[in-house]
Protein backbone atom coordinates (compact mmCIF):
# COMPACT_ATOMS: atom_id res chain seq x y z
CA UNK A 1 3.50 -12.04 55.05
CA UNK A 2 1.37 -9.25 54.01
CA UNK A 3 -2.27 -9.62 53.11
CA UNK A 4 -1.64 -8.11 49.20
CA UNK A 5 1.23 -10.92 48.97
CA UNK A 6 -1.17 -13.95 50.17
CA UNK A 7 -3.31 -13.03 47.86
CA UNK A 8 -1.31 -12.52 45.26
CA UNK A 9 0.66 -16.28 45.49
CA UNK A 10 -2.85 -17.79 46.40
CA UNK A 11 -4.24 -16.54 42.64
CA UNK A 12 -1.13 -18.18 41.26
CA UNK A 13 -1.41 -20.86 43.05
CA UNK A 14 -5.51 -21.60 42.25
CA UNK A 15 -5.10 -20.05 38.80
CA UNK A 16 -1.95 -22.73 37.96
CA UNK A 17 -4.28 -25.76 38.92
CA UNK A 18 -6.99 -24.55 37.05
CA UNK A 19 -4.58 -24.66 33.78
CA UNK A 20 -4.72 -28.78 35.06
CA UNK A 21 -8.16 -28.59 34.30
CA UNK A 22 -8.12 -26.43 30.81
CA UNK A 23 -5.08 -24.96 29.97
CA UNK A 24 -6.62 -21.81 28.14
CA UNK A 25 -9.28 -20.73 30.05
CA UNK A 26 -7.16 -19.60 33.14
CA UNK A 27 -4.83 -17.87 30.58
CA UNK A 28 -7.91 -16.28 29.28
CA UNK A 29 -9.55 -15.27 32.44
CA UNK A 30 -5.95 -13.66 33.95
CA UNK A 31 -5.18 -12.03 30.05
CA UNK A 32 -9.06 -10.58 30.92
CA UNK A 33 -8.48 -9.90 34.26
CA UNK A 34 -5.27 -7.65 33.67
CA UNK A 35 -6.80 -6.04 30.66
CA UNK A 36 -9.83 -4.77 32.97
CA UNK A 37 -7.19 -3.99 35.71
CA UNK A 38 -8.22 -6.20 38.24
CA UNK A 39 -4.90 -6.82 39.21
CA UNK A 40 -1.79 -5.33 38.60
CA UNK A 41 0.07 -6.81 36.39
CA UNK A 42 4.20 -7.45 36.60
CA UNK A 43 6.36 -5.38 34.37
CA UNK A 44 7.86 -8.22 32.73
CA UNK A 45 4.32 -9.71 32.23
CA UNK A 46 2.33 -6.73 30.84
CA UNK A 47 1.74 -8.12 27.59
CA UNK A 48 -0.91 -10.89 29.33
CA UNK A 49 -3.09 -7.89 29.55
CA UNK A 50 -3.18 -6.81 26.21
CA UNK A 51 -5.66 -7.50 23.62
CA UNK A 52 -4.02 -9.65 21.14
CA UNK A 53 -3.25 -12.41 24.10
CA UNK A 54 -6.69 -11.87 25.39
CA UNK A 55 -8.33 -13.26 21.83
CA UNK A 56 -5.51 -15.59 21.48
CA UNK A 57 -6.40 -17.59 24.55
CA UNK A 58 -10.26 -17.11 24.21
CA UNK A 59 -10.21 -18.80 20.69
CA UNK A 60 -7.88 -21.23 22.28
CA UNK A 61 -9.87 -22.23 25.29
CA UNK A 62 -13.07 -22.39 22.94
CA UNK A 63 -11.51 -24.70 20.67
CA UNK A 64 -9.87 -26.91 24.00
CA UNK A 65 -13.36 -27.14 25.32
CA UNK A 66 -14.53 -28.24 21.91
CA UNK A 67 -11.73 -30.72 21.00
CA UNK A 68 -12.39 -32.33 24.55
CA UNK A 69 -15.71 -33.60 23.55
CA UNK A 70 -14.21 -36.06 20.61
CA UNK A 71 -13.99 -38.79 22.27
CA UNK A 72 -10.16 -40.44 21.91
CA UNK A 73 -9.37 -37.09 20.83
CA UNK A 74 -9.32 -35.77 24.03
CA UNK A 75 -7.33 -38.86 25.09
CA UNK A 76 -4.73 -37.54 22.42
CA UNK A 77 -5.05 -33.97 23.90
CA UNK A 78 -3.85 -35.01 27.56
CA UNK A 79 -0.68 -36.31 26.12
CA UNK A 80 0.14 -32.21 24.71
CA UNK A 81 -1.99 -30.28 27.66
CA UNK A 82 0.04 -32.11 30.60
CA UNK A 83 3.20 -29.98 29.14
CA UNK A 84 0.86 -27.14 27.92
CA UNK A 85 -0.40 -27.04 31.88
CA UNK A 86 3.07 -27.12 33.33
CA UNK A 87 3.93 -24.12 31.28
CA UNK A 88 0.99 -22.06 31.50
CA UNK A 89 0.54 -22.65 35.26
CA UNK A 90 4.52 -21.31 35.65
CA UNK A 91 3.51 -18.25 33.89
CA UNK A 92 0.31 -17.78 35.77
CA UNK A 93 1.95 -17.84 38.86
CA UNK A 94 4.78 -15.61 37.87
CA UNK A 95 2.30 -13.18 36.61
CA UNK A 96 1.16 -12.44 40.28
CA UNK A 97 4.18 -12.85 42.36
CA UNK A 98 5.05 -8.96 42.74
CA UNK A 99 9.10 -8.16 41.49
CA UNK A 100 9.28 -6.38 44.02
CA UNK A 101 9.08 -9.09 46.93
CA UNK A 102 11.50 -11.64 44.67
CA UNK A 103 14.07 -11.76 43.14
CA UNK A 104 13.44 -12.89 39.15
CA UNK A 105 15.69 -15.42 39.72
CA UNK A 106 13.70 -16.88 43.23
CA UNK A 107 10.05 -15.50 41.39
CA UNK A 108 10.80 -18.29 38.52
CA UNK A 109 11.46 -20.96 40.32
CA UNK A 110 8.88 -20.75 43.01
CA UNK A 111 6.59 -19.99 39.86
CA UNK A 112 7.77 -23.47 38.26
CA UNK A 113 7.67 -25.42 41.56
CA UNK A 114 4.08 -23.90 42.67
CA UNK A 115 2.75 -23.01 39.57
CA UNK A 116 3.68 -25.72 37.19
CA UNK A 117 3.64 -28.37 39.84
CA UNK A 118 0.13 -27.61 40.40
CA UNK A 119 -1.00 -27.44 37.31
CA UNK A 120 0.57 -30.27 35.81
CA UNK A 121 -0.69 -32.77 39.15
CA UNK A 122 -4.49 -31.56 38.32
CA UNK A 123 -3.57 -32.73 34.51
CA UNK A 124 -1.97 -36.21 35.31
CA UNK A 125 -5.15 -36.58 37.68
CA UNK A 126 -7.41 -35.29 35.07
CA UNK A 127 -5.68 -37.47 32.11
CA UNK A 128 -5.65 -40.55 34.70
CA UNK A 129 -9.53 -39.88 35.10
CA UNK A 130 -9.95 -39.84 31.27
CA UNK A 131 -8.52 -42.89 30.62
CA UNK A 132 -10.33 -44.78 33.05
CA UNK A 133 -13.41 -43.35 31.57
CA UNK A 134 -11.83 -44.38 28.32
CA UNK A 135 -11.96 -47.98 29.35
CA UNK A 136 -15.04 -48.96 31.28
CA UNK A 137 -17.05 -46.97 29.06
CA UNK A 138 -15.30 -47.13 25.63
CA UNK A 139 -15.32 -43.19 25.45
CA UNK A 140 -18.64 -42.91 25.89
CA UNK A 141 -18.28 -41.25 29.51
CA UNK A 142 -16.03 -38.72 28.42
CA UNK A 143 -18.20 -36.06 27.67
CA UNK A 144 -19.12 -35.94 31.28
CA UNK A 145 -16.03 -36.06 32.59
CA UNK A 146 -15.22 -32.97 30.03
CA UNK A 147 -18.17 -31.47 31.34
CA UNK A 148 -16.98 -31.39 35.05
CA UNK A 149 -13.46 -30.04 33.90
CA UNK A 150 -14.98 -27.03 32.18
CA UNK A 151 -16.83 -26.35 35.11
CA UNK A 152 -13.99 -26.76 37.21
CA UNK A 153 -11.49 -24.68 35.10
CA UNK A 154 -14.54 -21.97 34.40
CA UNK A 155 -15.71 -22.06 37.82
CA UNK A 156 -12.24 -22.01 39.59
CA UNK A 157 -10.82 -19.26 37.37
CA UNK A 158 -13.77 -17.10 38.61
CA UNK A 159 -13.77 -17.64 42.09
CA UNK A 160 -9.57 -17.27 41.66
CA UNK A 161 -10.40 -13.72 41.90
CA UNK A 162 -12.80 -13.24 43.75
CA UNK A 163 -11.75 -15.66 46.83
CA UNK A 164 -8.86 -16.96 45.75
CA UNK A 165 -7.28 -17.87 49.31
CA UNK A 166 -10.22 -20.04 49.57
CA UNK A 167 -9.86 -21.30 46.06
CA UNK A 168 -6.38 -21.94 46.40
CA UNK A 169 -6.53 -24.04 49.77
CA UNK A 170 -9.09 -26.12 47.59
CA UNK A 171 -6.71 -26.57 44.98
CA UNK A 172 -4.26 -27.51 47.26
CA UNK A 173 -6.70 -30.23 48.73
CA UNK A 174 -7.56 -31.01 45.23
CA UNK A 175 -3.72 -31.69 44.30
CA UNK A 176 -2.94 -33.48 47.62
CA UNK A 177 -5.72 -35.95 46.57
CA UNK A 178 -4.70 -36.57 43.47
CA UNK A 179 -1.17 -37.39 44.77
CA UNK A 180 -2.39 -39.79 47.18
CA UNK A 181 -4.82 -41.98 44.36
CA UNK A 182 -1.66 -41.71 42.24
CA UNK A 183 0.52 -43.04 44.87
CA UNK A 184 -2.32 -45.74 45.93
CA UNK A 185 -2.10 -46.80 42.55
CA UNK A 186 1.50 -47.02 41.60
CA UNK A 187 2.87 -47.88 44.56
CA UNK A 188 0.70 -50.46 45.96
């Protein structure tokens, strides 16, 4: 595998489970990103770049990281982002797998599997964090938790592009832990 192709699945890959974190601001960051030609972008996913999506995410992900701070709101929230995350992390991904190593066909579903698999085990392990905050502290502790997704999603959508092998095996460590405490606690 080349080096250009790594890198390219291992933004998708750290980009998607940021969307676990905050759906928009990954969206916002790789709309950004392809605007200021950091990356080239897909043919069939130009329009990421442009200006319109660009705003459309940014108000989005300010008004996410706002609605996250009601507390039980953001309770109600995780029940829409964990199918908001899916989706966003499948188009992430797609958006830097290169057409010209895939087929569409193959770049979709490796796109759904990586990308929307990663993204929506951050959000179950996010939402499951949430509500246990919920309960031993009435909603009270939400705000922090809140506080250490933005950071996360913020954080890991900047370093996505800047080391984004590195972010991506973290991601990956991330999501394997969350699978495990999701398995210790269903299945035991």
């Amino acid at each position: 595998m080349d080096t250009h192709l790594l890198t390219s699945v291992a933004m998708g890959i750290a980009l998607s489970a940021c969307c676990g974190f905050r759906v928009f601001i990954p969206m916002a960051g790789a709309s950004l990103a392809a605007y200021l030609h950091w990356y080239n972008v897909p043919t069939d996913m130009q329009w990421i770049g442009t200006l319109p999506a660009i705003i459309c995410f940014a108000v989005a992900a300010v008004l996410e990281i706002a609605a996250y701070y009601i507390p039980f709101v953001d309770n109600l929230l995780d029940t829409i982002a964990t199918p908001l995350a899916i989706g966003a992390g499948t188009v992430l991904a797609a958006s830097f797998l290169p057409v010209s190593e895939f087929d569409p066909m193959l770049k979709w579903i490796l796109a759904i599997i990586a990308g929307g698999g990663a993204a929506g085990t951050v959000q179950a392990g996010t939402g499951l964090l949430r509500l246990a905050s919920s309960k031993t502290t009435a909603g009270m502790g939400n705000g922090i938790v809140a506080t250490g997704e933005n950071a996360a999603a913020i954080g890991g959508t900047a370093l996505s592009f800047v080391i984004p092998i590195t972010i991506a095996i973290v991601m990956v460590l991330v999501i394997g832990w969350v699978l495990m405490k999701i398995g210790r606690r269903f299945f035991t």
